[in-house]
Protein backbone atom coordinates (compact mmCIF):
# COMPACT_ATOMS: atom_id res chain seq x y z
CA UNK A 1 -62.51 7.50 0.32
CA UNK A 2 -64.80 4.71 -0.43
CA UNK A 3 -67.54 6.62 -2.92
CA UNK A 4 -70.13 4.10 -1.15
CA UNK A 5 -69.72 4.64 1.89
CA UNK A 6 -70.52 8.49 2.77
CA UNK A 7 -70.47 10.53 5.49
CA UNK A 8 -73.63 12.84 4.58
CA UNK A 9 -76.32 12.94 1.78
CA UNK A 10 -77.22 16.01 0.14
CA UNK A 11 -80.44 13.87 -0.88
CA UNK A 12 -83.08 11.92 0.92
CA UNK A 13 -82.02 9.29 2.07
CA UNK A 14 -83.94 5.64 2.54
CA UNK A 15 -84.08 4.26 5.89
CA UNK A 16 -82.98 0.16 6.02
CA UNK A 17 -84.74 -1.48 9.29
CA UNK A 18 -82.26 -4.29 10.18
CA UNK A 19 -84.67 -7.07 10.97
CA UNK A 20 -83.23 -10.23 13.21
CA UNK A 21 -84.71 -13.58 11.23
CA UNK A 22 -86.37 -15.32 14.53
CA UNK A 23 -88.08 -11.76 15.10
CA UNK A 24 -89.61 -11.07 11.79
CA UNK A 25 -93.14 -12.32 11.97
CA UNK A 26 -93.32 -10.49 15.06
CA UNK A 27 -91.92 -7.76 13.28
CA UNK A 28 -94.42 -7.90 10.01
CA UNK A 29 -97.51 -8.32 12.53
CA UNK A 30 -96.55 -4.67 13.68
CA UNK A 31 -96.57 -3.14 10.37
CA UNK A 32 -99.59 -1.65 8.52
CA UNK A 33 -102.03 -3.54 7.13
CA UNK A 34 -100.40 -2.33 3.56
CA UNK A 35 -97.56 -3.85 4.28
CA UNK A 36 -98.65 -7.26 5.13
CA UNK A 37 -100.82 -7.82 2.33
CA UNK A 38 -97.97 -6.98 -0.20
CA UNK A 39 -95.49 -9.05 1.80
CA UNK A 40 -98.61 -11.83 1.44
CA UNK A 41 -99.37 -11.14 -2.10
CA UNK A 42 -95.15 -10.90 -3.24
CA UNK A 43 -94.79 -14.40 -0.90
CA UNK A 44 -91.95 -12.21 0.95
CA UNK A 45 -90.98 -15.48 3.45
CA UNK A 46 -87.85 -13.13 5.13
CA UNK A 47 -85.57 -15.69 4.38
CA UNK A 48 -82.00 -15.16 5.79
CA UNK A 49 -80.62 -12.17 3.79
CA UNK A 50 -83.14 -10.97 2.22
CA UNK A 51 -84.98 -7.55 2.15
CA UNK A 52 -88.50 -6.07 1.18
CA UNK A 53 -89.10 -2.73 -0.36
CA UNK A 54 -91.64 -0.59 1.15
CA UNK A 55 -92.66 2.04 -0.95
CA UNK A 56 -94.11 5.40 0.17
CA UNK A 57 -97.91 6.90 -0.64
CA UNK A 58 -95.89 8.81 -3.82
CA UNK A 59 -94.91 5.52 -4.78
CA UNK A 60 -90.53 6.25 -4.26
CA UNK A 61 -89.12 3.89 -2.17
CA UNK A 62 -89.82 4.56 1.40
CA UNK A 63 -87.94 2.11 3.61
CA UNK A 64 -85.81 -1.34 3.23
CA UNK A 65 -86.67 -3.94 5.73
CA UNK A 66 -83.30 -6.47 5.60
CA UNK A 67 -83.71 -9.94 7.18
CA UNK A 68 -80.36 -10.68 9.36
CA UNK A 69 -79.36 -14.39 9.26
CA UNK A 70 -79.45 -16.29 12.58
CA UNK A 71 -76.19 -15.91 14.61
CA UNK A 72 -75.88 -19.70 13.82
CA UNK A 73 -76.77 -19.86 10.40
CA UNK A 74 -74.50 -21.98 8.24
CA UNK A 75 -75.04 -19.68 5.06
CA UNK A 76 -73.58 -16.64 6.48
CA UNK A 77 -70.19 -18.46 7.06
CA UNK A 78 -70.56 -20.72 9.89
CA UNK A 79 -69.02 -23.85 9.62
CA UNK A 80 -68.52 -27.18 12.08
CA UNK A 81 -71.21 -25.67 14.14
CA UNK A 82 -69.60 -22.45 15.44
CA UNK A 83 -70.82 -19.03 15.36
CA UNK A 84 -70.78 -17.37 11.75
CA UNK A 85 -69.54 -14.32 12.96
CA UNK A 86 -71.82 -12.01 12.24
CA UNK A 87 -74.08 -10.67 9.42
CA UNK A 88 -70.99 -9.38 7.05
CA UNK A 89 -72.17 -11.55 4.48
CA UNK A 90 -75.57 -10.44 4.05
CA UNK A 91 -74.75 -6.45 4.45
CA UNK A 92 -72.32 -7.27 1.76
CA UNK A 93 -74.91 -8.29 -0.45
CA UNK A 94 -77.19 -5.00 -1.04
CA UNK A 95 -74.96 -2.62 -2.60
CA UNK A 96 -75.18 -4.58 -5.68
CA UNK A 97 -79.06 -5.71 -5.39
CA UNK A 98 -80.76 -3.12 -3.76
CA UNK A 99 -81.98 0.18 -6.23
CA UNK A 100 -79.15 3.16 -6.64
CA UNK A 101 -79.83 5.60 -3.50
CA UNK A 102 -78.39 7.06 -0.40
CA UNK A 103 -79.40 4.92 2.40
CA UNK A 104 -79.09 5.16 6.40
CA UNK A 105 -79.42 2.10 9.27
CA UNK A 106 -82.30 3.16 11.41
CA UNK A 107 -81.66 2.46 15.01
CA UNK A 108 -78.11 2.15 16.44
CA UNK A 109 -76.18 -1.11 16.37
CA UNK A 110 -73.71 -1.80 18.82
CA UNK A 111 -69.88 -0.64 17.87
CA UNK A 112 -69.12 -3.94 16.35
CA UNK A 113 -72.12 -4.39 14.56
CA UNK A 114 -72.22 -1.22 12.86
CA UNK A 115 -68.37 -1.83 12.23
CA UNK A 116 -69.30 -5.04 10.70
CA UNK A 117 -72.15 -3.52 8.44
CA UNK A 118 -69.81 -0.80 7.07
CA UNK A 119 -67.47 -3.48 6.35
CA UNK A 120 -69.68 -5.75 4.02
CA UNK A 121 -70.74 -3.14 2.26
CA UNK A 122 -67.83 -2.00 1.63
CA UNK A 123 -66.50 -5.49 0.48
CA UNK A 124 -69.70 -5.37 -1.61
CA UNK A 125 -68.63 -1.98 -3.49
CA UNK A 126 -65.47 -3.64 -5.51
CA UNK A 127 -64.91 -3.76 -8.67
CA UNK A 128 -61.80 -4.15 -11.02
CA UNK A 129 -61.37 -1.18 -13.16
CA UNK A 130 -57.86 -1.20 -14.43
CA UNK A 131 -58.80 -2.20 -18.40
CA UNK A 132 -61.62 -0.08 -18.72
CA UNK A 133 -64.34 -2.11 -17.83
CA UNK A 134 -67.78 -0.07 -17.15
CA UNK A 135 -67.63 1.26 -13.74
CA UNK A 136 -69.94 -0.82 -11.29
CA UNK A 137 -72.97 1.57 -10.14
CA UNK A 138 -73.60 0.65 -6.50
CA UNK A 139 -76.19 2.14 -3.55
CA UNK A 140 -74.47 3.94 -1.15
CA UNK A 141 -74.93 4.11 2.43
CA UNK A 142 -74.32 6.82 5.31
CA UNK A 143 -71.76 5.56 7.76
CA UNK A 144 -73.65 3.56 10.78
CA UNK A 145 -73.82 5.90 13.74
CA UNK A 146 -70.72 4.30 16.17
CA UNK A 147 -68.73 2.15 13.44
CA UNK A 148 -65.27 2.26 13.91
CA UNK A 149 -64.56 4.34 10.76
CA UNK A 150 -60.72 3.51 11.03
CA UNK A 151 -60.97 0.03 11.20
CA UNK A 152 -63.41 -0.27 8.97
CA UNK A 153 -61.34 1.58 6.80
CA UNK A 154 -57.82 0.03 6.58
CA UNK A 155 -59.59 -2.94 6.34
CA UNK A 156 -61.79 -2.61 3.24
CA UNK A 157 -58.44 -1.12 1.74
CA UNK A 158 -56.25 -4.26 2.29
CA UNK A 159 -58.70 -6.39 0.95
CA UNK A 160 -59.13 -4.11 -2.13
CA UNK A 161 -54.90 -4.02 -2.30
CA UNK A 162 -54.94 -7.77 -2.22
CA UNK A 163 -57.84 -7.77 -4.86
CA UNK A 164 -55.89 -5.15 -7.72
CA UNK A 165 -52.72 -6.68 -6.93
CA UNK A 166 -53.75 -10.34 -7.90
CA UNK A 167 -56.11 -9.74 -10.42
CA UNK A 168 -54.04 -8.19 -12.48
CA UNK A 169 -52.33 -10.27 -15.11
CA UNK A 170 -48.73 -11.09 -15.10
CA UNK A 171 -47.92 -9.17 -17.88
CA UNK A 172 -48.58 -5.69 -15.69
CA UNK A 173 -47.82 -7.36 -12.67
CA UNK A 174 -44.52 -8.93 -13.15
CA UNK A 175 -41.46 -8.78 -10.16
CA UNK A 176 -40.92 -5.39 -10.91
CA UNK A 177 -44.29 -3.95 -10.85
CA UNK A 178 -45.19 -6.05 -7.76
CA UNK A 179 -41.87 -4.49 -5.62
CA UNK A 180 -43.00 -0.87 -6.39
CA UNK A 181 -46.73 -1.90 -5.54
CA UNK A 182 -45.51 -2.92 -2.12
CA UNK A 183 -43.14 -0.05 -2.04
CA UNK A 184 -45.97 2.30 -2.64
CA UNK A 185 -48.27 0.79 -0.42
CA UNK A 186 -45.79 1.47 2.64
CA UNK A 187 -43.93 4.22 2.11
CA UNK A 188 -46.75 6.27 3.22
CA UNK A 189 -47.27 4.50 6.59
CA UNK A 190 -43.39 5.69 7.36
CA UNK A 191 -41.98 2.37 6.82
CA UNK A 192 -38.62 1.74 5.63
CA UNK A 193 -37.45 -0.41 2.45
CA UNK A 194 -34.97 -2.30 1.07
CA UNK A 195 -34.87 -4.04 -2.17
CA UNK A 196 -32.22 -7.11 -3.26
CA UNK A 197 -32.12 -7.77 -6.97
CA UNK A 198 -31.04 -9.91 -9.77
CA UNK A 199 -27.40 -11.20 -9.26
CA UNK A 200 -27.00 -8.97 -5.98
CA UNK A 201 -29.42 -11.79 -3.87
CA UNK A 202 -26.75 -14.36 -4.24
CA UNK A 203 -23.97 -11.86 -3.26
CA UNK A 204 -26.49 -11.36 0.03
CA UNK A 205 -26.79 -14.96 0.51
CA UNK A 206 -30.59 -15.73 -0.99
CA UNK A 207 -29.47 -18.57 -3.32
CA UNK A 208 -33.09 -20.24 -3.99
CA UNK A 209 -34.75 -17.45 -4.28
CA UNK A 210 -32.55 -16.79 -6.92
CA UNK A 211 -32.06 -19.95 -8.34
CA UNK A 212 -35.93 -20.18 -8.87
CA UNK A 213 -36.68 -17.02 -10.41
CA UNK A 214 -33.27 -16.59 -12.42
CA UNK A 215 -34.41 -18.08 -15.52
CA UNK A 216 -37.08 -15.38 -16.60
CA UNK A 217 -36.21 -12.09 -18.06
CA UNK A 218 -37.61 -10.37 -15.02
CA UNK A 219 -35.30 -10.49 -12.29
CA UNK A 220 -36.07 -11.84 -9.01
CA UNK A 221 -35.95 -9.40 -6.23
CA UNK A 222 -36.85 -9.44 -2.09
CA UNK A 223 -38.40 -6.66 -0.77
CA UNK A 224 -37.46 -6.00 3.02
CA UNK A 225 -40.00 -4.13 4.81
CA UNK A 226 -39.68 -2.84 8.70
CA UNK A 227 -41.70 -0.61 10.68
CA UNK A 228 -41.78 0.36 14.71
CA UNK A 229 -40.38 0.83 17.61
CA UNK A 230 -37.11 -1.75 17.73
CA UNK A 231 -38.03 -2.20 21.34
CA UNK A 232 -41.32 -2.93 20.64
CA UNK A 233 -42.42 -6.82 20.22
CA UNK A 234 -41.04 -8.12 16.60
CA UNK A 235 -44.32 -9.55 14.17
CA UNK A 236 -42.72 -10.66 11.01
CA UNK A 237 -44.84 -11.40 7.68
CA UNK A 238 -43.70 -13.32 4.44
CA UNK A 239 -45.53 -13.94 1.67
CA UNK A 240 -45.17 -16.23 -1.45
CA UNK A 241 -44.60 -13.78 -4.43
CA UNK A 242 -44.43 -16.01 -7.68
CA UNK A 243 -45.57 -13.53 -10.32
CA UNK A 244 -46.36 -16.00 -12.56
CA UNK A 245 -45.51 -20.25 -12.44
CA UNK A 246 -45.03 -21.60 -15.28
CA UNK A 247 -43.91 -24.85 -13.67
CA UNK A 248 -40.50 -24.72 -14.47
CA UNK A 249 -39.16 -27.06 -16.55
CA UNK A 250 -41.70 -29.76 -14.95
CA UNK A 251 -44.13 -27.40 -17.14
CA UNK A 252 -47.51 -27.50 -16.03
CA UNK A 253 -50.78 -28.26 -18.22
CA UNK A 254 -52.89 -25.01 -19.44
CA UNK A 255 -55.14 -25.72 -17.29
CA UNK A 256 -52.76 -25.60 -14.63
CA UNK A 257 -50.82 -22.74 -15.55
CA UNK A 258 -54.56 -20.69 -16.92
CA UNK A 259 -54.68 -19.43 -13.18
CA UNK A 260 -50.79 -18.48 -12.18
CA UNK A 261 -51.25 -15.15 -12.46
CA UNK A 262 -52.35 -15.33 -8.80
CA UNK A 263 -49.48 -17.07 -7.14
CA UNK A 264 -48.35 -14.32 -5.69
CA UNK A 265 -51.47 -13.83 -3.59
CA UNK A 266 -49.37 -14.51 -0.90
CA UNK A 267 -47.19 -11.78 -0.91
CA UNK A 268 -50.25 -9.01 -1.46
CA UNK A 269 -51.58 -10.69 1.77
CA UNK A 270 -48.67 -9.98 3.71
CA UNK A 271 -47.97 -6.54 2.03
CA UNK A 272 -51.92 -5.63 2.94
CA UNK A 273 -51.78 -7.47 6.31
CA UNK A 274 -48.72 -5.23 7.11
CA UNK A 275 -50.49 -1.98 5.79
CA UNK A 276 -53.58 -2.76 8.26
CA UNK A 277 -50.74 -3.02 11.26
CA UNK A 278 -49.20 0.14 10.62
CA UNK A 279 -52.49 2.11 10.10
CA UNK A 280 -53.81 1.12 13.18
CA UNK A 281 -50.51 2.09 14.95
CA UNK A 282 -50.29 -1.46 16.60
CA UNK A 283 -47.30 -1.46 19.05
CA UNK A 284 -45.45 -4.37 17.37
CA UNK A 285 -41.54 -4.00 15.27
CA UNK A 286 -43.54 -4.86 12.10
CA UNK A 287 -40.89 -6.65 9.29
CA UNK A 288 -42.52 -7.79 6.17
CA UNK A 289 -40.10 -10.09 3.73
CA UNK A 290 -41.69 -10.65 -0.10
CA UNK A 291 -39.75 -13.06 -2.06
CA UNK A 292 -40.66 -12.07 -5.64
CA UNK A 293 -40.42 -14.30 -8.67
CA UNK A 294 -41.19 -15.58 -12.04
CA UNK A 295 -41.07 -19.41 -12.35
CA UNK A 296 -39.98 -19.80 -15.42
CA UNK A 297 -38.52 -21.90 -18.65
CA UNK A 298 -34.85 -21.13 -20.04
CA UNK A 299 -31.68 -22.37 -20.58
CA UNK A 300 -30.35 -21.38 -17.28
CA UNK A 301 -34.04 -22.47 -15.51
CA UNK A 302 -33.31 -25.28 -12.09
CA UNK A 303 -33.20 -28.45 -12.78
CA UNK A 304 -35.36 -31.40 -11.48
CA UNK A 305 -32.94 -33.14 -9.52
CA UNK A 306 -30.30 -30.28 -8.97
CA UNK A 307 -29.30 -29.71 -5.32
CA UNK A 308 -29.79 -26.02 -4.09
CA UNK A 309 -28.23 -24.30 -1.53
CA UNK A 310 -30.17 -22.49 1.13
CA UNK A 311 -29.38 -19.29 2.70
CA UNK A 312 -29.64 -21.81 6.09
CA UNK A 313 -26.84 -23.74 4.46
CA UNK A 314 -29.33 -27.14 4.63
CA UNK A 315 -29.39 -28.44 0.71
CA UNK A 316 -32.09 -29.16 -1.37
CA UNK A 317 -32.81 -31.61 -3.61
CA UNK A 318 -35.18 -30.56 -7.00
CA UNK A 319 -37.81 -33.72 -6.45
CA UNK A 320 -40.15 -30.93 -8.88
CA UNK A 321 -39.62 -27.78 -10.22
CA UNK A 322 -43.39 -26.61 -9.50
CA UNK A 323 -42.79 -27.36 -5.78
CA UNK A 324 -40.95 -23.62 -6.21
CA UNK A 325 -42.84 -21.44 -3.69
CA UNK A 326 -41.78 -23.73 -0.64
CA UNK A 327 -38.03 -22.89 -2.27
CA UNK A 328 -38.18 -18.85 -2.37
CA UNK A 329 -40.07 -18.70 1.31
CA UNK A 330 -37.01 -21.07 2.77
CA UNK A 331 -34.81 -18.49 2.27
CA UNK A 332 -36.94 -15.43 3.56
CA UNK A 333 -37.65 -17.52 6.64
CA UNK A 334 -34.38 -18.15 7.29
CA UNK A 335 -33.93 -14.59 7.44
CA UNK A 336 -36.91 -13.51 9.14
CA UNK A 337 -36.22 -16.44 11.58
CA UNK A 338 -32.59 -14.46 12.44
CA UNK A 339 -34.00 -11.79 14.46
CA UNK A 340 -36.65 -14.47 16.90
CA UNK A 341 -39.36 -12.52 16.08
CA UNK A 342 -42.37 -13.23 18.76
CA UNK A 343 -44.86 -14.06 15.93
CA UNK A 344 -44.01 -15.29 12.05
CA UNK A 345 -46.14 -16.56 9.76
CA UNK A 346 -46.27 -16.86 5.87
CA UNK A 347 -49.07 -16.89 3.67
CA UNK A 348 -48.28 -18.98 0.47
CA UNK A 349 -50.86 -20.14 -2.74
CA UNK A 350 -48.88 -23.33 -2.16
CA UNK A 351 -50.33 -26.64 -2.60
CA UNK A 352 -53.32 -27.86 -4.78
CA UNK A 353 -53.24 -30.37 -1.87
CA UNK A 354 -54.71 -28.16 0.34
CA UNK A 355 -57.27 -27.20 -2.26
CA UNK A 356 -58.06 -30.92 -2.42
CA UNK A 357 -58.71 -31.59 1.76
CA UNK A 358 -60.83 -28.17 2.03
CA UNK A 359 -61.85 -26.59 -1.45
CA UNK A 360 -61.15 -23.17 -2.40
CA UNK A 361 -62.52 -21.01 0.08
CA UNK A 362 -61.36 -22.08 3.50
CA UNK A 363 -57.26 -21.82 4.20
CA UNK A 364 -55.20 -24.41 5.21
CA UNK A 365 -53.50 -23.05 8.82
CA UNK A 366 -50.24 -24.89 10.30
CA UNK A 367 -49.03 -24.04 13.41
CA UNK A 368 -45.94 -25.29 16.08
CA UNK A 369 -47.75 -23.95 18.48
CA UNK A 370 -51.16 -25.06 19.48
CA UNK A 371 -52.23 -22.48 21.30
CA UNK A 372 -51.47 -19.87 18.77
CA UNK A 373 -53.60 -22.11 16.54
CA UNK A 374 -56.53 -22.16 18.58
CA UNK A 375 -55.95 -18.14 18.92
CA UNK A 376 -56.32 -17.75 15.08
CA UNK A 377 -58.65 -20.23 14.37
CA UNK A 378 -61.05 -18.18 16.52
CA UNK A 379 -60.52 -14.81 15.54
CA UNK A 380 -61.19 -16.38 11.91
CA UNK A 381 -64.45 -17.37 13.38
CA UNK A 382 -65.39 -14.11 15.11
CA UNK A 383 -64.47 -11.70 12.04
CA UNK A 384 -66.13 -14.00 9.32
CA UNK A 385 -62.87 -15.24 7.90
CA UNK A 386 -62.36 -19.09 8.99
CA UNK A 387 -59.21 -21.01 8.85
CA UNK A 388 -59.00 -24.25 9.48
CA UNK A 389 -56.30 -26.30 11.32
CA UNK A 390 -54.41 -29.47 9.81
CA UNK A 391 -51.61 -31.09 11.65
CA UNK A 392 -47.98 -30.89 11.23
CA UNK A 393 -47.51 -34.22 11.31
CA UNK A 394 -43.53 -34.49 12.14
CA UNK A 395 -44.08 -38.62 11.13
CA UNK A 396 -44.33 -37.55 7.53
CA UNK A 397 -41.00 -35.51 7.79
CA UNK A 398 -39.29 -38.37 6.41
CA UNK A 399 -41.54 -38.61 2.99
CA UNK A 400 -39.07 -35.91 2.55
CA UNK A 401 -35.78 -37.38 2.89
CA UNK A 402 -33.32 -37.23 -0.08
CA UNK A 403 -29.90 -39.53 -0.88
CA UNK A 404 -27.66 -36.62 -1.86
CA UNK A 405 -28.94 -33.97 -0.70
CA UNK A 406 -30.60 -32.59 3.18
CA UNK A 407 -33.87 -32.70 2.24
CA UNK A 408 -36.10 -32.81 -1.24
CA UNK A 409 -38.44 -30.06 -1.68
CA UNK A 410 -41.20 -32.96 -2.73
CA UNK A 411 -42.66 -35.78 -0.93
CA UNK A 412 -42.08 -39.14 -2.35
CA UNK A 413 -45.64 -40.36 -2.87
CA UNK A 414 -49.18 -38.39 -3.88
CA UNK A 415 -50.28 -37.83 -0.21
CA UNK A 416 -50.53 -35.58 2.18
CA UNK A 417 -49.08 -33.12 0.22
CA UNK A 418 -50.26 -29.86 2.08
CA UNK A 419 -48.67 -31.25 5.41
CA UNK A 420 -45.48 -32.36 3.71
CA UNK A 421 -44.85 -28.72 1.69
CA UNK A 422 -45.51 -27.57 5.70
CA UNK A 423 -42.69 -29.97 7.04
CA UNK A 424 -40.40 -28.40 4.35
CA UNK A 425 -41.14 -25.14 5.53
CA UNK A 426 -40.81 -25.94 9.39
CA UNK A 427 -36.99 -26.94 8.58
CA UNK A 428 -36.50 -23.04 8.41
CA UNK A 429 -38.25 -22.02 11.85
CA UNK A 430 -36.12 -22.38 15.09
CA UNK A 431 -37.70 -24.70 17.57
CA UNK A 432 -39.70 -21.92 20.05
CA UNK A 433 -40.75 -19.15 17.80
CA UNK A 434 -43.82 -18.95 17.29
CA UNK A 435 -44.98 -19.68 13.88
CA UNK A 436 -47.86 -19.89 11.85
CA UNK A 437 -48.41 -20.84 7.64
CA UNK A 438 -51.26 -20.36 5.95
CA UNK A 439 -52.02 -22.04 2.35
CA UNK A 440 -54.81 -20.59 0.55
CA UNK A 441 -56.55 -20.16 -2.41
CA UNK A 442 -56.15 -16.34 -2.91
CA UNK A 443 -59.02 -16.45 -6.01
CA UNK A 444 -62.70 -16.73 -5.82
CA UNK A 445 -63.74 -19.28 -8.77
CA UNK A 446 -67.12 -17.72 -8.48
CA UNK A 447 -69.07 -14.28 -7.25
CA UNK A 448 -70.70 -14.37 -3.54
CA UNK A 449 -72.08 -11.43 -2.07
CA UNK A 450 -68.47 -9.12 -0.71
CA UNK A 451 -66.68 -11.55 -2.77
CA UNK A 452 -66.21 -11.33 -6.29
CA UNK A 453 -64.79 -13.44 -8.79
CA UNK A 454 -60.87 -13.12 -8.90
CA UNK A 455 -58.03 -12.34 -6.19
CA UNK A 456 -59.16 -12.44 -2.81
CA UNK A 457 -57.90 -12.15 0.62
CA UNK A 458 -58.39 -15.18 2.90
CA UNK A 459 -57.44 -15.43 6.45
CA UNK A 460 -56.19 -11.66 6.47
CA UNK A 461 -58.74 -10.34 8.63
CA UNK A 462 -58.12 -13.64 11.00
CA UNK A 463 -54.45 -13.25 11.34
CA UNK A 464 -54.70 -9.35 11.81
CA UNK A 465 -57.54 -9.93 15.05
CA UNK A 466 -54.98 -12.37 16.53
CA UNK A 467 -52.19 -10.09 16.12
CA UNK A 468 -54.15 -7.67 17.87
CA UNK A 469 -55.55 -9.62 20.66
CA UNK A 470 -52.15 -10.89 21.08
CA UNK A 471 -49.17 -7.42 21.09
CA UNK A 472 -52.41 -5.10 22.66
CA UNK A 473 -51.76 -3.81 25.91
């Protein structure tokens, strides 16, 4: 249990008055006359976000008045105009800012609202502990009267999954240690697994996931995940798990290669994603496929300019060996794509394209389908976690093209790299199944308030409300 969040105080505890921004000079003209002069005298403005601490006649702290952001306000996540989504943003901020105590939500919220406060404070509670690092002191708060604890729950837990899983370096998180994480993460849930490694993934027909990942000393592996009712509608997740890229033999700078610890951020997504479906019991045939690798340099490492084969029997050509993500999801694709599932998508760190067009914190979304995009595109928008779309521009498949082999896993030129590495990836799909691919950062360069510097989930929340909205009853 989340030591934050609590479900009773044996303490006082400090009452927070949730204050909507439009409403609070209306708000501060009903207080005493106390209270008006300090806000006056501090130059308190209630500024989106921000809170005022009223203390008592004994001088303790006697209530927190918080200042809720505008339901169009641009800093709490809104973007292009559209609703932010909420206040998730702003609860997430006061565990770490206001002082250590027990606190409580006076008034009730509706169910989503109080769902959505227990949420950001929760985000707001992380912190990485594995090396011994002083543990974080946060406030805690009483769990808002009508939040849906269970959500609420197996949510903050993904994101935390996703968080330990990628911020951990390489060295404790190689192909190995990343197949048991996922392993442990499921078994509990009553899932079933199967793991492919080393050698045995060419005698099963995965030839570049093992080609890409054969040249490190930590063999490559796929972890095959399923869950549910077989009769039930089939969801199927994949996620990009490169332990570590070095580049390959087209080495990449430090610079480049200072980050690559999180290149698997893909496959935590997935593995968390599918850890939210089966706690909430979702009536969906749940299959999760994590291609796991370490790109790296060796005598036996790919070649630029060696053909692979495919477990879809279409060859590649080796334009770069850094374009190797695109390479290990082909194959689990291929495979997921066997069984028509009624929804696939794959969640890949894969192009610094992408990074380019959009920055760092909003994912790159591809769809074949338009309506599923506008479906996910606005659950990102109502649960705080935006995607945006970008085409799949089929004109550009033939930037791709290659003289001796089916296709090249690069583009020919520098551009549009983020739609090409989404072509590649759209050679796997049948035409008709839904799918859906999703390139993100999977790192925050910088702390914001529920989102701390390192591995981070982006688009999780977005896909999972989709998923929802879309297998529920």
């Amino acid at each position: 249990m989340l030591a934050t969040l609590v479900a009773k105080s044996g303490s006082r505890t400090v009452p927070i008055v949730p204050v909507p921004r439009a409403q609070w000079r209306r708000h501060l003209g009903g207080e005493p006359a106390t209270v008006r002069t300090w806000a006056e005298t501090t130059h308190f403005a209630g500024e989106p976000g921000s809170f005022f601490l009223v203390p008592g006649k004994d001088g303790k702290l006697a209530r927190v008045l918080f200042v809720l952001p505008d339901a169009f306000d641009g800093r709490d996540g809104g973007y292009g105009g559209m609703p932010s989504g909420g206040h998730l943003w702003a609860w997430a901020a006061l565990p770490a800012r206001l002082p250590v105590a027990t606190y409580r939500i006076e008034g009730d919220l509706p169910r989503d609202k109080a769902s959505e406060a227990a949420l950001g404070w929760a985000l707001g509670s992380y912190g990485f502990l594995r090396y011994g690092v002083g543990t974080p002191t946060f406030a805690r708060l009483l769990w808002p009267k009508d939040a849906d604890r269970g959500e609420v729950e197996r949510t903050w837990k993904a994101h935390y999954l996703v968080r330990d899983l990628v911020t951990t370096p390489a060295s404790d998180m190689g192909p190995e240690e990343l197949a048991q994480a996922a392993l442990d993460a499921v078994k509990p849930l009553g899932a079933k697994t199967t793991t492919i490694v080393g050698d045995k993934l060419l005698d099963k027909n995965f030839p570049a996931i093992h080609a890409v990942g054969r040249a490190s000393v930590r063999a490559p592996r796929l972890v095959d995940i399923t869950w549910g009712d077989r009769g039930a509608p089939k969801v199927t997740l994949v996620g990009k798990g490169v332990c570590f890229d070095s580049g390959g033999l087209d080495l990449k700078p430090s610079s480049g290669m200072k980050l690559m610890k999180k290149d698997m951020a893909g496959a935590a997504q997935a593995l968390a994603l599918g850890t939210m479906i089966m706690s909430a019991g979702l009536e969906v045939r749940l299959r999760i496929l994590l291609p796991i690798v370490e790109n790296s340099v060796a005598g036996n490492a790919f070649r630029p300019l060696d053909v692979l084969q495919t477990r879809k029997g279409i060859t590649v050509e080796v334009g770069n060996t850094d374009a190797e993500g695109r390479l290990i999801l082909c194959d689990a694709l291929t495979e997921a794509d066997s069984e028509k599932p009624e929804f696939l998508c794959d969640f890949a760190t894969l192009t610094g394209a992408a990074r380019t067009a959009l920055g760092t914190e909003l994912p790159v979304l591809f769809t074949n389908d338009r309506s599923l995009s506008r479906d996910i595109q606005a659950a990102g928008e109502e649960a705080s976690d935006p995607v945006w779309p970008l085409p799949l521009w089929r004109p550009y498949r033939d930037k791709l093209s290659s003289k001796v082999a089916n296709i090249n896993n690069i583009s020919e030129g520098p551009y549009a790299g983020a739609i090409t590495a989404a072509l590649y990836l759209n050679e796997f799909v049948s035409k008709g199944i839904p799918w859906a691919h999703l390139d993100f950062m999977g790192w925050n360069d910088s702390s914001r308030p529920g989102r701390p510097e390192g591995g981070e989930a982006q688009g999780m929340r977005a896909f999972y409300r989709a998923i929802v909205k879309r297998f529920s009853a």
